[in-house]
Protein backbone atom coordinates (compact mmCIF):
# COMPACT_ATOMS: atom_id res chain seq x y z
CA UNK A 1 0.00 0.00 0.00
CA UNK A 2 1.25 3.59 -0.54
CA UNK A 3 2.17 5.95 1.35
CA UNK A 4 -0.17 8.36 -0.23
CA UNK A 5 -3.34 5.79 0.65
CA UNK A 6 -2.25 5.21 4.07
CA UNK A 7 -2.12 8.83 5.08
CA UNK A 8 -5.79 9.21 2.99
CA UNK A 9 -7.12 6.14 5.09
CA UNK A 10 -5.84 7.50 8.08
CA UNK A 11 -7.24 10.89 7.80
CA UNK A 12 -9.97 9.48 6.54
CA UNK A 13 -10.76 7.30 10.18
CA UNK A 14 -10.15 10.31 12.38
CA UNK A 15 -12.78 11.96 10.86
CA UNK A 16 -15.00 8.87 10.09
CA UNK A 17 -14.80 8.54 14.31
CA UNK A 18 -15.38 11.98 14.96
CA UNK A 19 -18.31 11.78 12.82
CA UNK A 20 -19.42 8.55 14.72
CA UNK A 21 -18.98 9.68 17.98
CA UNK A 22 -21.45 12.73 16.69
CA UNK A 23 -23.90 10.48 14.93
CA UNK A 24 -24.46 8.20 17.86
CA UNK A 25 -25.69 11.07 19.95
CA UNK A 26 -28.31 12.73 17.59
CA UNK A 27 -31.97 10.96 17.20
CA UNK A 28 -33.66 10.26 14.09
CA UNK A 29 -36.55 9.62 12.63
CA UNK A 30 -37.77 6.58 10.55
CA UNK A 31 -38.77 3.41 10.01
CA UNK A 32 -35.72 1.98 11.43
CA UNK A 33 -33.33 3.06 14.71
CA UNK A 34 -30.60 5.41 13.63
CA UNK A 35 -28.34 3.66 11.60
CA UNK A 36 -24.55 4.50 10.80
CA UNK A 37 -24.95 3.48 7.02
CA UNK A 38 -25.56 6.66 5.73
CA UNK A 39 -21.73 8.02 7.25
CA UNK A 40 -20.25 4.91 6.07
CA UNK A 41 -20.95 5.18 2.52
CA UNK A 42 -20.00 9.03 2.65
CA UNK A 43 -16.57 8.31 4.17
CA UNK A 44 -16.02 5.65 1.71
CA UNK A 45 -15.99 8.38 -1.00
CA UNK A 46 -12.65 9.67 -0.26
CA UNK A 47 -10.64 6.43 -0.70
CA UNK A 48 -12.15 5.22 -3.84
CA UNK A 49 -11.55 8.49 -5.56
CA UNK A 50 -7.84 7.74 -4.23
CA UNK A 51 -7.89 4.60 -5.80
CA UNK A 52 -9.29 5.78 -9.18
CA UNK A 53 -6.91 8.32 -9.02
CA UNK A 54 -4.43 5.96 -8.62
CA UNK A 55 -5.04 4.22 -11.18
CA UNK A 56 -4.95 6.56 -13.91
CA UNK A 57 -1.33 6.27 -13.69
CA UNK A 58 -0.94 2.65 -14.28
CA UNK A 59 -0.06 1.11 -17.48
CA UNK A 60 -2.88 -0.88 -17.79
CA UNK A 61 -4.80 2.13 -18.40
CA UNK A 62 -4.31 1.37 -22.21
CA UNK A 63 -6.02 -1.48 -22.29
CA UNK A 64 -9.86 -1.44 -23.25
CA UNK A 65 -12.43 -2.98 -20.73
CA UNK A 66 -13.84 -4.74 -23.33
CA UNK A 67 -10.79 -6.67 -24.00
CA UNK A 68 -10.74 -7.23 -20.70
CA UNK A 69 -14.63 -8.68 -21.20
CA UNK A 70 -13.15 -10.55 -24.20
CA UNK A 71 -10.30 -12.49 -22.34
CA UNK A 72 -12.85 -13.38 -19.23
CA UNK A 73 -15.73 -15.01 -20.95
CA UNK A 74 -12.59 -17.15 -22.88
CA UNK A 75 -11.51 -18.49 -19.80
CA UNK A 76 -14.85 -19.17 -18.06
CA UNK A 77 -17.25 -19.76 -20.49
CA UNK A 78 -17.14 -23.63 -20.07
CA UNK A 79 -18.11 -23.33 -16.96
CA UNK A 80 -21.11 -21.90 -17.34
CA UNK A 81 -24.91 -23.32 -18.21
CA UNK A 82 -25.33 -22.00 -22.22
CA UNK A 83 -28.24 -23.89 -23.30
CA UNK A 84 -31.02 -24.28 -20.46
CA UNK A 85 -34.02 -22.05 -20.07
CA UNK A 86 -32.43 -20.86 -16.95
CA UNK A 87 -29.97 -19.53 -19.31
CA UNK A 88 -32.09 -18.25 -22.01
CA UNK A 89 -34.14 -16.40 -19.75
CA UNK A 90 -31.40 -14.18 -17.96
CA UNK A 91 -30.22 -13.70 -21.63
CA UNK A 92 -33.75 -12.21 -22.34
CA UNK A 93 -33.76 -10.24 -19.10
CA UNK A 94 -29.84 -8.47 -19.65
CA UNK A 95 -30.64 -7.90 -22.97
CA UNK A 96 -34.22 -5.53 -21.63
CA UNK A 97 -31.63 -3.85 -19.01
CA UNK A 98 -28.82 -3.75 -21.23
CA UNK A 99 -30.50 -0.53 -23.57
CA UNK A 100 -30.08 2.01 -20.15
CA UNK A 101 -26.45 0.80 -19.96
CA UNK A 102 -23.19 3.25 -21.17
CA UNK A 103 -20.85 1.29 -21.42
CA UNK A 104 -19.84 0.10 -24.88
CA UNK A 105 -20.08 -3.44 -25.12
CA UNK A 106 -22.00 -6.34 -25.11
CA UNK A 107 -23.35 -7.43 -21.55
CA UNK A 108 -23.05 -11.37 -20.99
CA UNK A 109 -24.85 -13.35 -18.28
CA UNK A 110 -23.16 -16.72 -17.06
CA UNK A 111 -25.33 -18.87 -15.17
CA UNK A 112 -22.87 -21.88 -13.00
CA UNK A 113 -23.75 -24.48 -11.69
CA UNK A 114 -21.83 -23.97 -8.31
CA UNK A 115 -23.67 -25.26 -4.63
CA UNK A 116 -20.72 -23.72 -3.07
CA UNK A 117 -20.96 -20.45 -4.08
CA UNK A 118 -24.79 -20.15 -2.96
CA UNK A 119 -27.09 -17.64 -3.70
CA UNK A 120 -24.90 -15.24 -5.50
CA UNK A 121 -24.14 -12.82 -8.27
CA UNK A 122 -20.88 -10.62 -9.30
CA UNK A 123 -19.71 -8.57 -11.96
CA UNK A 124 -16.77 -8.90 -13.65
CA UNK A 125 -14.82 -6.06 -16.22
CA UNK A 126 -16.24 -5.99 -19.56
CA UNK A 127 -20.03 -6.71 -18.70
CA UNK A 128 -19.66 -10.25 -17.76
CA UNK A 129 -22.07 -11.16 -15.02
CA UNK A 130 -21.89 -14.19 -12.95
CA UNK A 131 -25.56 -15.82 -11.36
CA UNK A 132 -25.24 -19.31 -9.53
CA UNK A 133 -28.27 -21.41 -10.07
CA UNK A 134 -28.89 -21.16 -6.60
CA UNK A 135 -29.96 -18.08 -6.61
CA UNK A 136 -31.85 -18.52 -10.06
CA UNK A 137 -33.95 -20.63 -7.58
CA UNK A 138 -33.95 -18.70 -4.53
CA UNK A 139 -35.73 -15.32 -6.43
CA UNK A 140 -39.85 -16.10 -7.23
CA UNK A 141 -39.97 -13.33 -10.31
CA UNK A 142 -38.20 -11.82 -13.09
CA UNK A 143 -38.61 -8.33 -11.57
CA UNK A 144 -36.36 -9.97 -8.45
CA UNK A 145 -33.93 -11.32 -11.17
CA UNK A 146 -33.66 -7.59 -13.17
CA UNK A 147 -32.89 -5.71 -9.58
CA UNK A 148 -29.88 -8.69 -9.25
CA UNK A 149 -28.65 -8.12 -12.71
CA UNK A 150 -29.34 -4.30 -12.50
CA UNK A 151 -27.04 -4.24 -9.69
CA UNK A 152 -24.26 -5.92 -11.00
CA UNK A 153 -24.85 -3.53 -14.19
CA UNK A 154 -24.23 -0.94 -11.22
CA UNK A 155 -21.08 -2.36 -10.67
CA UNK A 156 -19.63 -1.95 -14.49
CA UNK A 157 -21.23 0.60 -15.41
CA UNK A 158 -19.66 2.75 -12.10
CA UNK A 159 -16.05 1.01 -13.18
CA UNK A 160 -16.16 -0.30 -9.22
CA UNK A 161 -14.82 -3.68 -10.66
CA UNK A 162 -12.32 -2.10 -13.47
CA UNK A 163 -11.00 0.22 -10.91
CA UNK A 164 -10.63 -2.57 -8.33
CA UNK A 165 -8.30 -4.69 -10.87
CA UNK A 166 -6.77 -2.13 -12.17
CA UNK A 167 -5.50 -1.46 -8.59
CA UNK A 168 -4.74 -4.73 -7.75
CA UNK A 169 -2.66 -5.96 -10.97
CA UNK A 170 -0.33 -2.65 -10.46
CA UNK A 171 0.06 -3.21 -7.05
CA UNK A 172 0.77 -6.93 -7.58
CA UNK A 173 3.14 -5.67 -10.99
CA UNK A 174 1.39 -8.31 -12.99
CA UNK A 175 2.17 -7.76 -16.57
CA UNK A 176 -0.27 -7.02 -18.90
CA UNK A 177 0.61 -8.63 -22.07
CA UNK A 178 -0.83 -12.03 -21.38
CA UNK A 179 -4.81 -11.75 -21.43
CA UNK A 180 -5.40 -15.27 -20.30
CA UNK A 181 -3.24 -14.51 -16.89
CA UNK A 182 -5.22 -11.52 -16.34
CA UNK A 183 -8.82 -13.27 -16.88
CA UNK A 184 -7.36 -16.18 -14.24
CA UNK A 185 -6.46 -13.19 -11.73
CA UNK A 186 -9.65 -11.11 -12.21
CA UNK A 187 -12.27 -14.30 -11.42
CA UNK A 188 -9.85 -15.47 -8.54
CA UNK A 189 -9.68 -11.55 -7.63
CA UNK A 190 -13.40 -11.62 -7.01
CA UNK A 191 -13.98 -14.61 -5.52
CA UNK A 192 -12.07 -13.48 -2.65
CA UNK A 193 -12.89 -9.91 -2.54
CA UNK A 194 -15.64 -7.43 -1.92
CA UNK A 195 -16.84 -3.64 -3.02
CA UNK A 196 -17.05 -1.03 -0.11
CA UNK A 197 -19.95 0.28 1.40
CA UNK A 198 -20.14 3.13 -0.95
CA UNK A 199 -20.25 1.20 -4.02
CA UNK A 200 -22.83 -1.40 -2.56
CA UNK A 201 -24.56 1.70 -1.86
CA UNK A 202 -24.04 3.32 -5.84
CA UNK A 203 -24.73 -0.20 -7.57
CA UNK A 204 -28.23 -0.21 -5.45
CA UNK A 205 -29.39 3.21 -6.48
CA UNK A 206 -28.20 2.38 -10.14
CA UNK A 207 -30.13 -0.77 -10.25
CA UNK A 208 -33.53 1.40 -9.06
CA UNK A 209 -32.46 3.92 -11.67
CA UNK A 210 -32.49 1.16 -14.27
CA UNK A 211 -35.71 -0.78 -12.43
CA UNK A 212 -37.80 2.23 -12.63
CA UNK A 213 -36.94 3.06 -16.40
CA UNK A 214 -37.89 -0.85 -16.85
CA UNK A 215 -40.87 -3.01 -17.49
CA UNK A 216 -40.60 -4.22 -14.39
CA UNK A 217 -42.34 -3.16 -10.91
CA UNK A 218 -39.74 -0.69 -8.70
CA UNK A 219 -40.88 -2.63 -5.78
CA UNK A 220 -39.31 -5.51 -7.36
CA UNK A 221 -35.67 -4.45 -5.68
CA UNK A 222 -36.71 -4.46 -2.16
CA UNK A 223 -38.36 -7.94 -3.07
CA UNK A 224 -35.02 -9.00 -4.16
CA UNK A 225 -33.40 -7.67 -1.11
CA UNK A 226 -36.23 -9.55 1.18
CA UNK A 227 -35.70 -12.76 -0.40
CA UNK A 228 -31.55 -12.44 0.52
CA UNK A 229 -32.60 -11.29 3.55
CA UNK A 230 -35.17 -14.42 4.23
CA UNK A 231 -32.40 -16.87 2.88
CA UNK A 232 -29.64 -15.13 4.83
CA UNK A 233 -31.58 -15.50 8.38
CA UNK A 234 -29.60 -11.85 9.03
CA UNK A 235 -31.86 -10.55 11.20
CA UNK A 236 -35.09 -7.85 10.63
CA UNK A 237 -34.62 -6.17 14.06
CA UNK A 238 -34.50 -2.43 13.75
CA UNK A 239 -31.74 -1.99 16.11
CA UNK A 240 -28.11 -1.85 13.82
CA UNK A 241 -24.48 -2.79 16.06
CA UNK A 242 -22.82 0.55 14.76
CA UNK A 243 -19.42 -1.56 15.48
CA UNK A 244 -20.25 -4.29 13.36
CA UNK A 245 -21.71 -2.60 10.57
CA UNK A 246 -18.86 -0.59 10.11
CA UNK A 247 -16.86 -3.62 9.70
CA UNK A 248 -19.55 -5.24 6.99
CA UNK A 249 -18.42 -4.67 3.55
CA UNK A 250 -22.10 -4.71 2.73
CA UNK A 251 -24.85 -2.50 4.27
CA UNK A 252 -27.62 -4.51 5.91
CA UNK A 253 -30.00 -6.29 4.28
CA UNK A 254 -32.87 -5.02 6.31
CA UNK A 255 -32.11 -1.09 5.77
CA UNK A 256 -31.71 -1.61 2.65
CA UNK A 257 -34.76 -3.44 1.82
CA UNK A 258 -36.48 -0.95 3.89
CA UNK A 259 -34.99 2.22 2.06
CA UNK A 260 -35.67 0.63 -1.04
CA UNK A 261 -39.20 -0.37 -0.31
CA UNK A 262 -39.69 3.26 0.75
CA UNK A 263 -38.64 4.70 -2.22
CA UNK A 264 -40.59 2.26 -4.93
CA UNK A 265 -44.06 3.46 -2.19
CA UNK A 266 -43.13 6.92 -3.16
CA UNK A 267 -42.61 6.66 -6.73
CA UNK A 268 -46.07 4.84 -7.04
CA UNK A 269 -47.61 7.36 -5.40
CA UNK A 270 -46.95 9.73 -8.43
CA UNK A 271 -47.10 7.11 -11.12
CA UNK A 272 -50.52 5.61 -10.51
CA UNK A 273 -51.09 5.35 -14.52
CA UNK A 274 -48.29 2.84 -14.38
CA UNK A 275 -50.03 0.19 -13.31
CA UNK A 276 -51.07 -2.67 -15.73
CA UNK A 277 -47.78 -1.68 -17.26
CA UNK A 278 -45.41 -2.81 -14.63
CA UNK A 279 -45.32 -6.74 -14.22
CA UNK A 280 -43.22 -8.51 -12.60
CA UNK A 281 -43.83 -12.73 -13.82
CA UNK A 282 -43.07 -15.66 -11.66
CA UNK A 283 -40.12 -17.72 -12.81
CA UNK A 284 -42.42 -20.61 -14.35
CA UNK A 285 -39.82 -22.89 -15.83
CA UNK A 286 -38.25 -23.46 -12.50
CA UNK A 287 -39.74 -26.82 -11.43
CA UNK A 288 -39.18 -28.46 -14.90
CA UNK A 289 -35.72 -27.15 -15.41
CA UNK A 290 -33.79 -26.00 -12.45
């Protein structure tokens, strides 16, 4: 680690537990006891901007995402599920989300067949998204499926992941002429590691940003959130350990099911005319082919 990050990360936790120590004290209002996420993802601004920062400098700035994209789905393709429904249908759901997306390239969903990985999804440079058939069975609708994808999108589309591996490969001074070593690295990379806070936070707000300019029902992304949050057994008590959640690389399920269910309330509230358009179907293949 640099010098330059360690003396941002340090400044950065003297005023992180200054603002604690003041946040603890003040009351507020809502459907849930005062939580510390809020602070969390606002202090995680400042080292992420670092990072990106950082990064500009590296070499592997000249390479293109895409190619990035390219070399990953080489490498992992055979793993995945290509021909099931399971498969066609997040193809037909990416493919709806894909439209709102920047980025130029093509966005690939890879559906594995993994029990160890569980319920999961993660994104991958170059618009390669990873779903386990576990959680292909644990989510009841395609509206619940779009929020999962939409947040991954997040992910790419906010270059959390690019600027993660970018990061990593110059601090590890992996070279960057060999493709296939950097796809290995990158889907190892992410296996073992997280986003912060604040990009949790960003990927969720992109994904109900994409939701809402969807087919599908904005409600659908606190559903998705409730289902995790079911499977997960984390619990649905409104008090939050500010220790612990400081340590969590993600927010908790339960705030953010709530904020989320909050805001899709509000934005039917004003879009009343929406209402035989948004549908959310159940996943009807499932028994037959999952």
């Amino acid at each position: 680690m640099s010098k330059l990050r360690i003396v941002f990360l340090i400044v950065v936790l003297l005023l992180g537990t200054g603002l604690i120590l003041l946040l603890i004290q003040k009351k507020t209002d809502g459907p849930l006891k005062p939580t510390m996420a809020p602070a969390f993802e606002t202090l995680g601004k400042p080292v992420d901007t670092v990072n990106k920062a950082l990064t500009r400098s590296m070499p592997i700035d000249s390479m293109d995402e895409k190619k990035y994209g390219e070399a990953i789905l080489k490498k992992i393709q055979w793993m995945a599920d290509l021909k099931s429904e399971g498969a066609s249908f997040l193809d037909e759901v990416i493919s709806r989300l894909s439209q709102f997306a920047s980025k130029p390239f093509k966005y690939t969903v890879l559906l594995i067949d993994n029990e160890g990985w569980g319920p999961n999804a993660f994104a991958l440079p170059g618009g390669v998204i990873i779903v386990t058939r576990p959680l292909l069975e644990l989510m009841e609708n395609d509206g619940e499926i779009a929020s999962i994808l939409a947040h991954e999108m997040g992910h790419i589309e906010r270059s959390h992941c690019l600027s993660l591996i970018r990061f990593e490969l110059a601090a590890k001074k992996i070279g960057v002429s060999d493709l296939g070593r950097i796809a290995d690295f990158t889907m190892n990379f992410f296996l073992r590691n997280t986003y912060s806070k604040t990009q949790e936070n960003e990927a969720d707000e992109y994904a109900f940003e994409v939701i809402k300019k969807s087919k599908y029902d904005p409600s659908a992304v606190a559903d998705a959130f409730s289902m995790l949050l079911n499977y997960t057994g984390e619990t649905k008590s409104t008090r939050t350990n500010v220790i612990q959640e400081y340590r969590m690389t993600h927010p908790y399920l339960a705030l953010r099911e709530a904020k989320f269910r909050e805001e899709a309330k509000e934005w039917w509230a004003t879009h009343q005319d929406e209402k035989n358009k948004r549908v959310s179907n159940k996943i009807n293949f499932k028994e037959n082919s999952l």
